[in-house]
N, C-alpha and C. Protein backbone atom coordinates (compact mmCIF):
# COMPACT_ATOMS: atom_id res chain seq x y z
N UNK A 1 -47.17 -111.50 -71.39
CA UNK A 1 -47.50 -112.02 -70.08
C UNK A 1 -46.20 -112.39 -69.37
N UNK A 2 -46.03 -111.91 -68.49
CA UNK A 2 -44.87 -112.42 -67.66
C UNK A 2 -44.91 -113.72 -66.49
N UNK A 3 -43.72 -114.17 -66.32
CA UNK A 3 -43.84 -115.44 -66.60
C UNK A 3 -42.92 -115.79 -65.03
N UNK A 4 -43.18 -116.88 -63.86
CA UNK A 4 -42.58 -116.75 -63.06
C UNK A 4 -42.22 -118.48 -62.75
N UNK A 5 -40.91 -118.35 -61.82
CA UNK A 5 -41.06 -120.16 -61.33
C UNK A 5 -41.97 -120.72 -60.66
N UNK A 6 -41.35 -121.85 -60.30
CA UNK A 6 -42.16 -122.74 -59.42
C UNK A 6 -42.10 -121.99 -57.61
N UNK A 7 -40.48 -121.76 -57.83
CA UNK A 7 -40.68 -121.14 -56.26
C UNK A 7 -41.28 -119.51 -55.80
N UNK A 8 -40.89 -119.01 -56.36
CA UNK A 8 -41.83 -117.55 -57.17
C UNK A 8 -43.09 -117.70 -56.57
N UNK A 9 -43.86 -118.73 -57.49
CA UNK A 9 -45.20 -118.77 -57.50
C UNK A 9 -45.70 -119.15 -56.29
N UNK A 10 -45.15 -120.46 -55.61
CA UNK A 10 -45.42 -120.24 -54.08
C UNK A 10 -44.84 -119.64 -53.12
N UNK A 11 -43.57 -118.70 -53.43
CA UNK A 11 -43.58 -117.57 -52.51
C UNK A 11 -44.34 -116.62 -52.55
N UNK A 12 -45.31 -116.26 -53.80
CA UNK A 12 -46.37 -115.55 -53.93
C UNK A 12 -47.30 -115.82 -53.36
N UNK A 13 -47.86 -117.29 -53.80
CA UNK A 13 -49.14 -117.78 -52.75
C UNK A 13 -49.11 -117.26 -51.63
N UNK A 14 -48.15 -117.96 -51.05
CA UNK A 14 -48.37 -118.20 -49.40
C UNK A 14 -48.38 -116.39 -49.14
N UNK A 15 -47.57 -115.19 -50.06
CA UNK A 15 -48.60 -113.78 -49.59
C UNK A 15 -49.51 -113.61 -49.54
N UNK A 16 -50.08 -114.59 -51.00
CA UNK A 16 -51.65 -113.55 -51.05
C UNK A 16 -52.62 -114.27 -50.65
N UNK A 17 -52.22 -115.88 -49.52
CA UNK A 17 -53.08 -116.30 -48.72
C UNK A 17 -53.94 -115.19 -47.83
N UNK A 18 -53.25 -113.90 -47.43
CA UNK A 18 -53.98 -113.08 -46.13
C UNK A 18 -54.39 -112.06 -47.00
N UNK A 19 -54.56 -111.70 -47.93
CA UNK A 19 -55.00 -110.65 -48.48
C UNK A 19 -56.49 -110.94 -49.46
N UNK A 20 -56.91 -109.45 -48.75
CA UNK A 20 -58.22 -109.52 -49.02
C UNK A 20 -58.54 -109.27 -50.88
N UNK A 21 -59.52 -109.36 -51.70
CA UNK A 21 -59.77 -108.82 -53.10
C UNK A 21 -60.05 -107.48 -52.62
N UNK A 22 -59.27 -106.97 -53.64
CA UNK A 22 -59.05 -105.20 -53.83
C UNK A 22 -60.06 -104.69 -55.01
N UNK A 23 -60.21 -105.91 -56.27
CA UNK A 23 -61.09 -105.69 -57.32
C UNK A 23 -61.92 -106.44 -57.37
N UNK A 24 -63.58 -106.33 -57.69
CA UNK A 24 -64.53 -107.25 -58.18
C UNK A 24 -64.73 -106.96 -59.75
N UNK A 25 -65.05 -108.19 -59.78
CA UNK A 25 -65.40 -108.16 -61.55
C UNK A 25 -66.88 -108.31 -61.71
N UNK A 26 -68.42 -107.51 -61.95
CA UNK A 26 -69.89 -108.23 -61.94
C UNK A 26 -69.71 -108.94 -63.11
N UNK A 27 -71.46 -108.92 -63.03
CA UNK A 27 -71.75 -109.93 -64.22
C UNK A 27 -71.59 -108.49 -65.52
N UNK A 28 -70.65 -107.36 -65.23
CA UNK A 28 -70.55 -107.18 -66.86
C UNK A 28 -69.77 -107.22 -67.58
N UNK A 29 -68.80 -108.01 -66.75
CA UNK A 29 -67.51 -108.69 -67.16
C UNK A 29 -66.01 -107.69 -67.32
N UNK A 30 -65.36 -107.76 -67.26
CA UNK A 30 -63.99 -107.13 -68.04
C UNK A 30 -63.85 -105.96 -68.83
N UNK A 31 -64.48 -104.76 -68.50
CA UNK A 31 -64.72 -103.35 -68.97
C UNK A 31 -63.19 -102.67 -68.44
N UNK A 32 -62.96 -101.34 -69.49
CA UNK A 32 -62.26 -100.55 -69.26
C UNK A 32 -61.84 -99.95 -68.36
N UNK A 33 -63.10 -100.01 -67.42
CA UNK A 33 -62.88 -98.97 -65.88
C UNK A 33 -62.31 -99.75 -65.23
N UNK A 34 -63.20 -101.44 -65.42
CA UNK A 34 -62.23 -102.28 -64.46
C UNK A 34 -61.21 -102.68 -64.59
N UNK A 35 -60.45 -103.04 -65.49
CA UNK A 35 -59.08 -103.00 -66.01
C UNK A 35 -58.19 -101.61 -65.19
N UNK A 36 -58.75 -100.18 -65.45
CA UNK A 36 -57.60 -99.25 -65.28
C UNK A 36 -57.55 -99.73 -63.80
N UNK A 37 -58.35 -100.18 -63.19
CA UNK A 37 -58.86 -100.32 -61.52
C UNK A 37 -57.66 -101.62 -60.92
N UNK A 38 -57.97 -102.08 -62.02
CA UNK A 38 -56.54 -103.30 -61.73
C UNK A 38 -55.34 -102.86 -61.76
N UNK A 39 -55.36 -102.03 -63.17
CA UNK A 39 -53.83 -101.68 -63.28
C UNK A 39 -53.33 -100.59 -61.99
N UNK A 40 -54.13 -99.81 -61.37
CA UNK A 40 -53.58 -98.83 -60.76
C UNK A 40 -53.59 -99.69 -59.34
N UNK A 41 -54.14 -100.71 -59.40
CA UNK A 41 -54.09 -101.59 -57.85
C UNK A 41 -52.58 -102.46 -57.89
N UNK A 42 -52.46 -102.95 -59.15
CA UNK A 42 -51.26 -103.10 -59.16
C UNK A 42 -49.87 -102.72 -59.28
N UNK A 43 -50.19 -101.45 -59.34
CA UNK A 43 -48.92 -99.84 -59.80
C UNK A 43 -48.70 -99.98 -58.09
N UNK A 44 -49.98 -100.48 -57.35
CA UNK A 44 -49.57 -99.62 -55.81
C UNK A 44 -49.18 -100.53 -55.01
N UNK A 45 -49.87 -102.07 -55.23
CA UNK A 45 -49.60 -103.18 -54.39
C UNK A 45 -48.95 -104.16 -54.87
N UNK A 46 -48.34 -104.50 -56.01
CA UNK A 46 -47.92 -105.50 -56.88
C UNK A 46 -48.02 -106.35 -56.96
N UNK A 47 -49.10 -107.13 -55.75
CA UNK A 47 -49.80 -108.52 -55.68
C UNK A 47 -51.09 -108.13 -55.50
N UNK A 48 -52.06 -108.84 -56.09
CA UNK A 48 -53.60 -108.40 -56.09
C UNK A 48 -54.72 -109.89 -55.88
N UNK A 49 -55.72 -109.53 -55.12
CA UNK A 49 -56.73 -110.79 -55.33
C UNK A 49 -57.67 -109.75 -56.38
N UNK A 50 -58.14 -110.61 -57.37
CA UNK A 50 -59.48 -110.72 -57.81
C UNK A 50 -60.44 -111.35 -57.48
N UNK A 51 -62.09 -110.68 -57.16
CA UNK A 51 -62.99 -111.68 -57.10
C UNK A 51 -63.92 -111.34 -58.40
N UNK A 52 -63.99 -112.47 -59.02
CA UNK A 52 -65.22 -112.24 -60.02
C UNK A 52 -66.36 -113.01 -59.73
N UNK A 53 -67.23 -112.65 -59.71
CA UNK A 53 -68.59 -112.55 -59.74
C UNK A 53 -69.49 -113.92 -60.33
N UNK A 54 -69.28 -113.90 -61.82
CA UNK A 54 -70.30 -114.75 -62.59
C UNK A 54 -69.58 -115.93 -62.42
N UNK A 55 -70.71 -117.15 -62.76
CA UNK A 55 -70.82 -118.49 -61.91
C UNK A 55 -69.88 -119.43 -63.12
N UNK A 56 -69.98 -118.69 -64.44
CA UNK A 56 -68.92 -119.64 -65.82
C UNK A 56 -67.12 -119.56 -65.34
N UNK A 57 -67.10 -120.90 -64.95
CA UNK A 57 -65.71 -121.45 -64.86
C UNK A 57 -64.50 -120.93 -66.41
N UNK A 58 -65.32 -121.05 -67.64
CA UNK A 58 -64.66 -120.82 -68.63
C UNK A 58 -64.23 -118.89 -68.89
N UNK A 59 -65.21 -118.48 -68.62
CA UNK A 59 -65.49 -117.01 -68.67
C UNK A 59 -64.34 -116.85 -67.48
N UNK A 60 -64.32 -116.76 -66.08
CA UNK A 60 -63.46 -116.44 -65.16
C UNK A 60 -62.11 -117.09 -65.61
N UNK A 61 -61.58 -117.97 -66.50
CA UNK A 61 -60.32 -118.51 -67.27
C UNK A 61 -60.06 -117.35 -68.44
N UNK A 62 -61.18 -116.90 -69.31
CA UNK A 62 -60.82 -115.71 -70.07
C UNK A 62 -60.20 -114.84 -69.53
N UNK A 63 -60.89 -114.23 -68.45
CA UNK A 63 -61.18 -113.00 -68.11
C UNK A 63 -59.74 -113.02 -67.45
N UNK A 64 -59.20 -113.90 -66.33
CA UNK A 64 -57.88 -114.40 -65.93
C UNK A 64 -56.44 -113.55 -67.44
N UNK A 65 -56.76 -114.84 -68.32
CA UNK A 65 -55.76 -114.47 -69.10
C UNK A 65 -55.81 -113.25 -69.81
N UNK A 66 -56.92 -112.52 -70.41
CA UNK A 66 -56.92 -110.69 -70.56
C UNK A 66 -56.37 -110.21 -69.77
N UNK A 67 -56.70 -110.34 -68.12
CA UNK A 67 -56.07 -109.23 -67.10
C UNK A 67 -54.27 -109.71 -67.34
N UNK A 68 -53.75 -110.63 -67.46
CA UNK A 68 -52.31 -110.90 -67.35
C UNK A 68 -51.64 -110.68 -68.87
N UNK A 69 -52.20 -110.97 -69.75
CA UNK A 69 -52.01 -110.51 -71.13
C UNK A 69 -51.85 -108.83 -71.13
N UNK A 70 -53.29 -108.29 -71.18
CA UNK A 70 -53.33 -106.89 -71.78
C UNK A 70 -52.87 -105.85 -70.24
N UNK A 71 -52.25 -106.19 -69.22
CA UNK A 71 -51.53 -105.77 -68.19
C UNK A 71 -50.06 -106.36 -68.25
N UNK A 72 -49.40 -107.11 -68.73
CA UNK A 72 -48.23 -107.40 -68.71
C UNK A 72 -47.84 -108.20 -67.13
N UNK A 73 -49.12 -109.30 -66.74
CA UNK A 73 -48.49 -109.27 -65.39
C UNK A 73 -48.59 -111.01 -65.61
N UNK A 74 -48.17 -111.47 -64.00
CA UNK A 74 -48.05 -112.85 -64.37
C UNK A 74 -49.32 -113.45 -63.30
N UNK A 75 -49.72 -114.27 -63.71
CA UNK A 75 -50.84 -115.37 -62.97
C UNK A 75 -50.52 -115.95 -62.08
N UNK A 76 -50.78 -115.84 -60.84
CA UNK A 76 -50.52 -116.60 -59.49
C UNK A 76 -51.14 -117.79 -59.19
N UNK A 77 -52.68 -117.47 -58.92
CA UNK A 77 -53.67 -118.19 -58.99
C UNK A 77 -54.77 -118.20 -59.09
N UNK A 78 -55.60 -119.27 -59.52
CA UNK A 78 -57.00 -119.04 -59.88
C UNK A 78 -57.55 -120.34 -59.03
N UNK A 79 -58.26 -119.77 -58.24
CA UNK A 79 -58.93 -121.05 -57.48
C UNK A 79 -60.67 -120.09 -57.16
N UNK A 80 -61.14 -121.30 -57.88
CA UNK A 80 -62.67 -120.46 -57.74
C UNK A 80 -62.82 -119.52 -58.13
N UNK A 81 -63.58 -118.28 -57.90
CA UNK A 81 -63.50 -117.03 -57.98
C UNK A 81 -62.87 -116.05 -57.42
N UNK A 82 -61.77 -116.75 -57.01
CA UNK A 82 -60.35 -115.56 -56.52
C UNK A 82 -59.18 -115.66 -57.81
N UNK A 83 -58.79 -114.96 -58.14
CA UNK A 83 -57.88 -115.12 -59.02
C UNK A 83 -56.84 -113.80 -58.52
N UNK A 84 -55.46 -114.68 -58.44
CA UNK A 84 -54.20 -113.93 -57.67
C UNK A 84 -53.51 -113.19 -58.99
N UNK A 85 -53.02 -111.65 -59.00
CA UNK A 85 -52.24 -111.32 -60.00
C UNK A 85 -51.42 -110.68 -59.50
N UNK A 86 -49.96 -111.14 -60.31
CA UNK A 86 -48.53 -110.05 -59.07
C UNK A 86 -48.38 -109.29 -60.78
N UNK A 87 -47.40 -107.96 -60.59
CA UNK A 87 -46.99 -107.61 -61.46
C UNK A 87 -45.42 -106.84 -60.57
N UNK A 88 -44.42 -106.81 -60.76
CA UNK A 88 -43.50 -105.97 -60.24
C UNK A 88 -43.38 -104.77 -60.49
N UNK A 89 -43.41 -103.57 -59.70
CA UNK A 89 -43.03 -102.35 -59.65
C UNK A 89 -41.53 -101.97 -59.29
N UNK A 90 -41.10 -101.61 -60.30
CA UNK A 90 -39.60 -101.54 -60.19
C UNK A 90 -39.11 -100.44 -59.09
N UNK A 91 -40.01 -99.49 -59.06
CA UNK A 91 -39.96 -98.43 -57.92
C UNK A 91 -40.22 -98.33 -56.56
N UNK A 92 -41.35 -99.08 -56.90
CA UNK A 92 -41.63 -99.49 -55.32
C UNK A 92 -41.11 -100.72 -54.80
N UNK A 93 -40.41 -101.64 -55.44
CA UNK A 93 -39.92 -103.16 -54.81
C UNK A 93 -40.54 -103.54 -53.75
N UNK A 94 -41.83 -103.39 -53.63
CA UNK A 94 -42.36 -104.36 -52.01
C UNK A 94 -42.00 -105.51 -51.82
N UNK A 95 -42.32 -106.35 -52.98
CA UNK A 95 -41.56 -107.66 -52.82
C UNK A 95 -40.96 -108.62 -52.81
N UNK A 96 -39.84 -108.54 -52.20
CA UNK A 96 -39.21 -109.26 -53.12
C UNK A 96 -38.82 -110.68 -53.19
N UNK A 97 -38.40 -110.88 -54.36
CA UNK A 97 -38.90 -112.94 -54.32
C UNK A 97 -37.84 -113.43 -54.18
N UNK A 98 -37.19 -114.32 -53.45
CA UNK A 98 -36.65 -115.49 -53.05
C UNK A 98 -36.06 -116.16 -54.25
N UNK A 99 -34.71 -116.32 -54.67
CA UNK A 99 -34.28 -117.21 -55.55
C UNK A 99 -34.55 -119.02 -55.25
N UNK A 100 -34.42 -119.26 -56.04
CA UNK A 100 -34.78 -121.02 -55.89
C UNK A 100 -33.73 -121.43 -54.95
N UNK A 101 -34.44 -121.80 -54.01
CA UNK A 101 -33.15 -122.43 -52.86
C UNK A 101 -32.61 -123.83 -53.63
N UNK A 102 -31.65 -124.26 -53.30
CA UNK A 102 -30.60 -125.44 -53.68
C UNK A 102 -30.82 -126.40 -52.51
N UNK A 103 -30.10 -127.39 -52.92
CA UNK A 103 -30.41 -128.60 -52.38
C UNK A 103 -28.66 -129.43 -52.24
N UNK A 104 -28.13 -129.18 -51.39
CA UNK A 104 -26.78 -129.49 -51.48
C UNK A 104 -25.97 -129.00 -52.09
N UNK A 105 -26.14 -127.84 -52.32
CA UNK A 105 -25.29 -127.32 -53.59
C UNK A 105 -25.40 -128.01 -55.28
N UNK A 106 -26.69 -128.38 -55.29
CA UNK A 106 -26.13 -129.46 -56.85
C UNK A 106 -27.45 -128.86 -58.03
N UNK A 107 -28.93 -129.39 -57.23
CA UNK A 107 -29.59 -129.14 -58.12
C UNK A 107 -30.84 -129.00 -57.93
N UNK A 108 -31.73 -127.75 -58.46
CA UNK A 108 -32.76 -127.21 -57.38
C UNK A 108 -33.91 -127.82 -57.47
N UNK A 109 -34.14 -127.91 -55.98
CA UNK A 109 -35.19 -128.71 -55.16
C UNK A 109 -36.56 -128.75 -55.69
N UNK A 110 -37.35 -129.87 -55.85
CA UNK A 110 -38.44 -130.09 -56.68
C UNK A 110 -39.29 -129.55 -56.22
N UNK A 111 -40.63 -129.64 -56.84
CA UNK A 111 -42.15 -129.21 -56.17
C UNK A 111 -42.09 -129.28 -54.86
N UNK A 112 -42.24 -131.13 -55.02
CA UNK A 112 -42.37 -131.24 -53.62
C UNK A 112 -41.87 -131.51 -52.49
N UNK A 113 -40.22 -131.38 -52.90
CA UNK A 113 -39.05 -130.82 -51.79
C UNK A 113 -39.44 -129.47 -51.38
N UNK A 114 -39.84 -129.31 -51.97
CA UNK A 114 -40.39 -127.22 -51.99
C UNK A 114 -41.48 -127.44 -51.35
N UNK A 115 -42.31 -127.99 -50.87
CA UNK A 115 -43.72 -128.21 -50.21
C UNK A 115 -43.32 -128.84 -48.89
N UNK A 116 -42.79 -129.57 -48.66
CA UNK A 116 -42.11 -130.24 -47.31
C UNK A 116 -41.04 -129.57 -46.43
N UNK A 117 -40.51 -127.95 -47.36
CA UNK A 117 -39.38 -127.47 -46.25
C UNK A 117 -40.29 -126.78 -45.77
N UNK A 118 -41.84 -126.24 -45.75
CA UNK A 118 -42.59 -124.86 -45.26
C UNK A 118 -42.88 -126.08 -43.81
C-alpha cells in the first residue's frame, strides 16, 4: 500500500472535492471485474472517487483497504460511501503533488498551520 503525507493528502482532497465517482461497488461487493474497473480508472486518472453501495460501515472499511492493498495505491479518503483512491502514473504525471511547504525556513508546518494557509 502506498503511503502519502499530511500535505499530499490534502492536496489530494481538495482535487477530488469536484470529481464525480467513476466506480460503483453493489451489494456484491469487491469482484474481479470491479477491481480491473478500478485499476484501469486509475492507469487513466490517478485520482478516483468510489461509491459503494451497501449500508455496513465495516464492510466499506474492508473493501477500502483490498482496493489500496491488492492495487498498490494509497487511501485518500473515506467519508461515507465515497471513498477517494490516488495511485501515480509515472507516464502520465497528471498530478503533481506539492512538497511540504516550510514555515520560516526551520520546520514543516503542522495540520493545522496547513488548514489556515487555504
Amino acid at each position: 500500500m502506498l503511503t502519502l503525507t499530511v500535505s499530499e493528502r490534502l492536496a489530494l482532497k481538495s482535487r477530488a472535492h469536484a470529481l464525480n465517482p467513476t466506480v460503483m461497488i453493489g451489494n456484491a461487493g469487491l469482484t474481479e471485474s470491479v477491481l480491473k474497473e478500478i485499476a484501469v480508472n486509475l492507469l487513466h486518472h490517478e485520482l478516483i472517487k468510489i461509491r459503494v453501495m451497501g449500508d455496513d460501515r465495516e464492510a466499506r472499511v474492508t473493501i477500502y483497504d483490498a482496493i489500496c492493498t491488492q492495487l498498490d495505491a494509497a487511501p485518500v479518503q473515506h467519508i461515507g460511501k465515497m471513498l477517494v483512491v490516488y495511485k501515480p502514473n509515472p507516464e502520465a504525471n497528471l498530478i503533481p503533488i506539492k512538497k511540504m511547504p516550510r514555515h520560516k525556513g526551520k520546520k514543516p508546518l503542522t495540520k493545522k498551520q496547513l488548514g489556515s494557509k487555504s
